[in-house]
N, C-alpha and C. Protein backbone atom coordinates (compact mmCIF):
# COMPACT_ATOMS: atom_id res chain seq x y z
N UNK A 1 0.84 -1.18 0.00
CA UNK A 1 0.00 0.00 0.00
C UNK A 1 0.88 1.24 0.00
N UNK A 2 0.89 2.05 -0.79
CA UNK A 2 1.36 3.14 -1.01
C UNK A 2 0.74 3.93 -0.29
N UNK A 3 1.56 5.30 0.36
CA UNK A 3 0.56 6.11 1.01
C UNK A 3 1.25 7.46 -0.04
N UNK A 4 0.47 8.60 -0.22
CA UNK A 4 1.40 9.98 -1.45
C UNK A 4 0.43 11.17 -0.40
N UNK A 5 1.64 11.59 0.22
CA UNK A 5 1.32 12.88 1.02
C UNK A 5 1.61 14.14 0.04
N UNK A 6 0.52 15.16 0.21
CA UNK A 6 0.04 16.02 -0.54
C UNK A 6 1.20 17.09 -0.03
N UNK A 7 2.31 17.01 -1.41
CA UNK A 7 3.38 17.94 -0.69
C UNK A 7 3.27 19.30 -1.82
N UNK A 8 2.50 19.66 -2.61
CA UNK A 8 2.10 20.70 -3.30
C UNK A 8 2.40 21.84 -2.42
N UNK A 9 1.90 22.04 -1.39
CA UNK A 9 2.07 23.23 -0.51
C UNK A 9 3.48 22.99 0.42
N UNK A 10 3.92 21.87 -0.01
CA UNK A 10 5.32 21.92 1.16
C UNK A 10 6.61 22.72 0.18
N UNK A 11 6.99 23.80 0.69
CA UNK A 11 8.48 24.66 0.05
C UNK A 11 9.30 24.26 0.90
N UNK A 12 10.36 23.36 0.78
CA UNK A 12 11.31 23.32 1.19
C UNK A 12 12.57 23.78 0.31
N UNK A 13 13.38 24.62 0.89
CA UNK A 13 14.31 24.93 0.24
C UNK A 13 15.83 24.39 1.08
N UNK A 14 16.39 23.44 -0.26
CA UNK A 14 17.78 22.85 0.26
C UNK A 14 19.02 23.56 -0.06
N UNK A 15 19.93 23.72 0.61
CA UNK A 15 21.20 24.35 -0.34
C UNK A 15 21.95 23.72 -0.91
N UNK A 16 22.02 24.53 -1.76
CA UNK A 16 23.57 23.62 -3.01
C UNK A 16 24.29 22.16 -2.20
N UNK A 17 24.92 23.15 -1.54
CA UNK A 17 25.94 22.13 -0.93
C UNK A 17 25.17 20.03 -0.93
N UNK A 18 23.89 21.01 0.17
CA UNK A 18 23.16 19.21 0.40
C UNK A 18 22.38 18.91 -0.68
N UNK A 19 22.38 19.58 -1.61
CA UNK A 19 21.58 18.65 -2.81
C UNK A 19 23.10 18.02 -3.85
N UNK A 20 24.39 18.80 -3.81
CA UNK A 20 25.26 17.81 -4.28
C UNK A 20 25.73 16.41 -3.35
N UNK A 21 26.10 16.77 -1.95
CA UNK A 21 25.65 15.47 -1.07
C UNK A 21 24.81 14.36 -1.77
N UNK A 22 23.71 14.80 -1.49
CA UNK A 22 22.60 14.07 -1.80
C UNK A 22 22.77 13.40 -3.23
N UNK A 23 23.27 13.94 -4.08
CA UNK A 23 23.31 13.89 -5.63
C UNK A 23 25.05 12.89 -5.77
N UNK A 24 25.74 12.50 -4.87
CA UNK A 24 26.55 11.43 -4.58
C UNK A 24 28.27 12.19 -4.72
N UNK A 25 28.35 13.87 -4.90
CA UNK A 25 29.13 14.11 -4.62
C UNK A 25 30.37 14.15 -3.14
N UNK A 26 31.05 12.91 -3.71
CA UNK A 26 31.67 12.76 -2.38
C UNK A 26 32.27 13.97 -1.63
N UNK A 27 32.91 14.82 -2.30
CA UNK A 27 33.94 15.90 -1.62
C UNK A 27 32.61 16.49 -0.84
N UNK A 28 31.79 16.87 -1.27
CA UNK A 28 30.39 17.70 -0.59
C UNK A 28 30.18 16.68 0.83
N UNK A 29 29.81 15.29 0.16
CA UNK A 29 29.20 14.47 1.69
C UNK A 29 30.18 14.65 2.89
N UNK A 30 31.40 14.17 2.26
CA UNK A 30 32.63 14.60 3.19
C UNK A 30 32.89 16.09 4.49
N UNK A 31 32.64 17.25 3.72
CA UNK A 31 32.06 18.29 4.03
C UNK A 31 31.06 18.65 5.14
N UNK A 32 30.05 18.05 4.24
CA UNK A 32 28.88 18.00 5.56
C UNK A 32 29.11 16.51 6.62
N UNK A 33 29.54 15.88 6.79
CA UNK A 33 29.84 15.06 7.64
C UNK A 33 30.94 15.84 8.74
N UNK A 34 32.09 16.80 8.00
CA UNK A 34 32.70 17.19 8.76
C UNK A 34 32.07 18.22 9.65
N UNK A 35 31.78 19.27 8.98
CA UNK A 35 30.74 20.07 9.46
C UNK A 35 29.33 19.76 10.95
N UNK A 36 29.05 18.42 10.60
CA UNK A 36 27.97 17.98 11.51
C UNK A 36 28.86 17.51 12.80
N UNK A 37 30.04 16.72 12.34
CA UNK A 37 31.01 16.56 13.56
C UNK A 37 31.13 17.60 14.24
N UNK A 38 31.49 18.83 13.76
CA UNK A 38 32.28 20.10 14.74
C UNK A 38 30.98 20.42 15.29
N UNK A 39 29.98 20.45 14.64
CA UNK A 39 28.74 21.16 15.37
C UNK A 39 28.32 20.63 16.57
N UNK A 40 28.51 19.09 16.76
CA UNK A 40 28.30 18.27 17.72
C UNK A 40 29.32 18.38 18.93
N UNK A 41 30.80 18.29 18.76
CA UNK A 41 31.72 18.90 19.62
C UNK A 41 31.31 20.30 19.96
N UNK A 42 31.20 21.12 19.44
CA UNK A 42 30.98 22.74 20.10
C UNK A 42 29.63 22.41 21.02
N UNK A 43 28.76 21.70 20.83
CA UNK A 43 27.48 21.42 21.80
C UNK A 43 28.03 21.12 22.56
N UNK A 44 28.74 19.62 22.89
CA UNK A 44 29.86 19.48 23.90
C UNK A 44 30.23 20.05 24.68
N UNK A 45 30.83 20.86 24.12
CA UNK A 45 31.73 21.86 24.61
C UNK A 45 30.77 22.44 25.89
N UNK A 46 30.16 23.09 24.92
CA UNK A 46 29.39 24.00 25.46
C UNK A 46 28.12 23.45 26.72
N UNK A 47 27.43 22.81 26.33
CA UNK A 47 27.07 21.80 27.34
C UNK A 47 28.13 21.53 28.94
N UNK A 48 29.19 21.35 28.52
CA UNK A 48 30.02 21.12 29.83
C UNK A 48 30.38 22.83 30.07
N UNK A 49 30.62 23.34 29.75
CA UNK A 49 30.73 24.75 30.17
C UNK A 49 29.37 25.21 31.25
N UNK A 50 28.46 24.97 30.25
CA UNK A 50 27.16 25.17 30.89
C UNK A 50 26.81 24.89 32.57
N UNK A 51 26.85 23.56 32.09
CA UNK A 51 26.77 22.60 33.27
C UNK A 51 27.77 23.62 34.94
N UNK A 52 29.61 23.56 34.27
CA UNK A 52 30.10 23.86 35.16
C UNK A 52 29.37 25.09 35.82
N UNK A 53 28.97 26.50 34.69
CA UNK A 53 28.52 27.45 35.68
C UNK A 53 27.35 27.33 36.16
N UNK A 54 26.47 26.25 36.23
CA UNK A 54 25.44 26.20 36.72
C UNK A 54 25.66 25.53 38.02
N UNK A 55 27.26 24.52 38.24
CA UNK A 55 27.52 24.10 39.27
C UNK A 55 27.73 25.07 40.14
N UNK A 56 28.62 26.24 39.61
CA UNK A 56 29.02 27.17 40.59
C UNK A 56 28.48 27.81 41.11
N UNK A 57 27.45 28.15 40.55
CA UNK A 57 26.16 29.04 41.29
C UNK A 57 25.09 28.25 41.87
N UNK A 58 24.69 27.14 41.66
CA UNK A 58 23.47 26.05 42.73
C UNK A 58 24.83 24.58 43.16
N UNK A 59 25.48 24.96 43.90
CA UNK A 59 26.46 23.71 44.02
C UNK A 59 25.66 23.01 44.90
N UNK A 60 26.03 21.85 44.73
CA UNK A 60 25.34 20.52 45.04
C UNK A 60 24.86 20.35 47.16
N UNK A 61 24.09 20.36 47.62
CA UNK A 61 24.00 20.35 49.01
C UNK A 61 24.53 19.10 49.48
N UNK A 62 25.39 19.12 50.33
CA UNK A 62 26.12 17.70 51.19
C UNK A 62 25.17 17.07 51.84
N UNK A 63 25.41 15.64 51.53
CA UNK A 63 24.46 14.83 52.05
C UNK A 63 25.09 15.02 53.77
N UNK A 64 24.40 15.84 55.07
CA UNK A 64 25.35 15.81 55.95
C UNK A 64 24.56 15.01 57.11
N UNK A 65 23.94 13.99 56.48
CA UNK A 65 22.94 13.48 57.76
C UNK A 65 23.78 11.98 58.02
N UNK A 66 24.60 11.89 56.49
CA UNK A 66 25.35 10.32 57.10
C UNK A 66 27.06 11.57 58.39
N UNK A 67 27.34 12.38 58.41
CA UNK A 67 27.98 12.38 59.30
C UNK A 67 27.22 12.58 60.75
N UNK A 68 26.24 13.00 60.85
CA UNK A 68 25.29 13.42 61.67
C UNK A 68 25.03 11.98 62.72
N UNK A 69 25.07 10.85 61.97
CA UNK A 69 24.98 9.28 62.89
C UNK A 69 26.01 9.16 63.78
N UNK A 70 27.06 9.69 63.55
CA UNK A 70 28.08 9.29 64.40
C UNK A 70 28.34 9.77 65.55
């Protein structure tokens, strides 16, 4: 069963670059593969950056009830 979604009204616009990708130019796929790598490291990055100043300003409360038994 075939299903054909009514894409008349869908505009998508691709750029050069990913329609040669797409179109089996290797140097291009290469490109955007590299490209998607760095984008993913800088999230990284940035993510742990994040994180740290959010440590520094709500730092973690000590569990102080296990010294409290003794």
């Amino acid at each position: 069963m075939k299903v054909q979604l009514p894409t008349s009204y869908i505009q998508v616009h691709v750029p050069a670059n990913v329609q040669a990708a797409l179109a089996g130019d290797e140097n291009q796929r290469l490109n955007l593969i590299w490209i998607a790598l760095v984008a993913v490291e800088i999230l990284m990055v940035v993510s742990v950056v994040v994180h740290a100043v959010v440590r520094a300003i709500y730092p973690k409360k000590r569990n102080l009830q296990r010294l409290d038994s003794w």
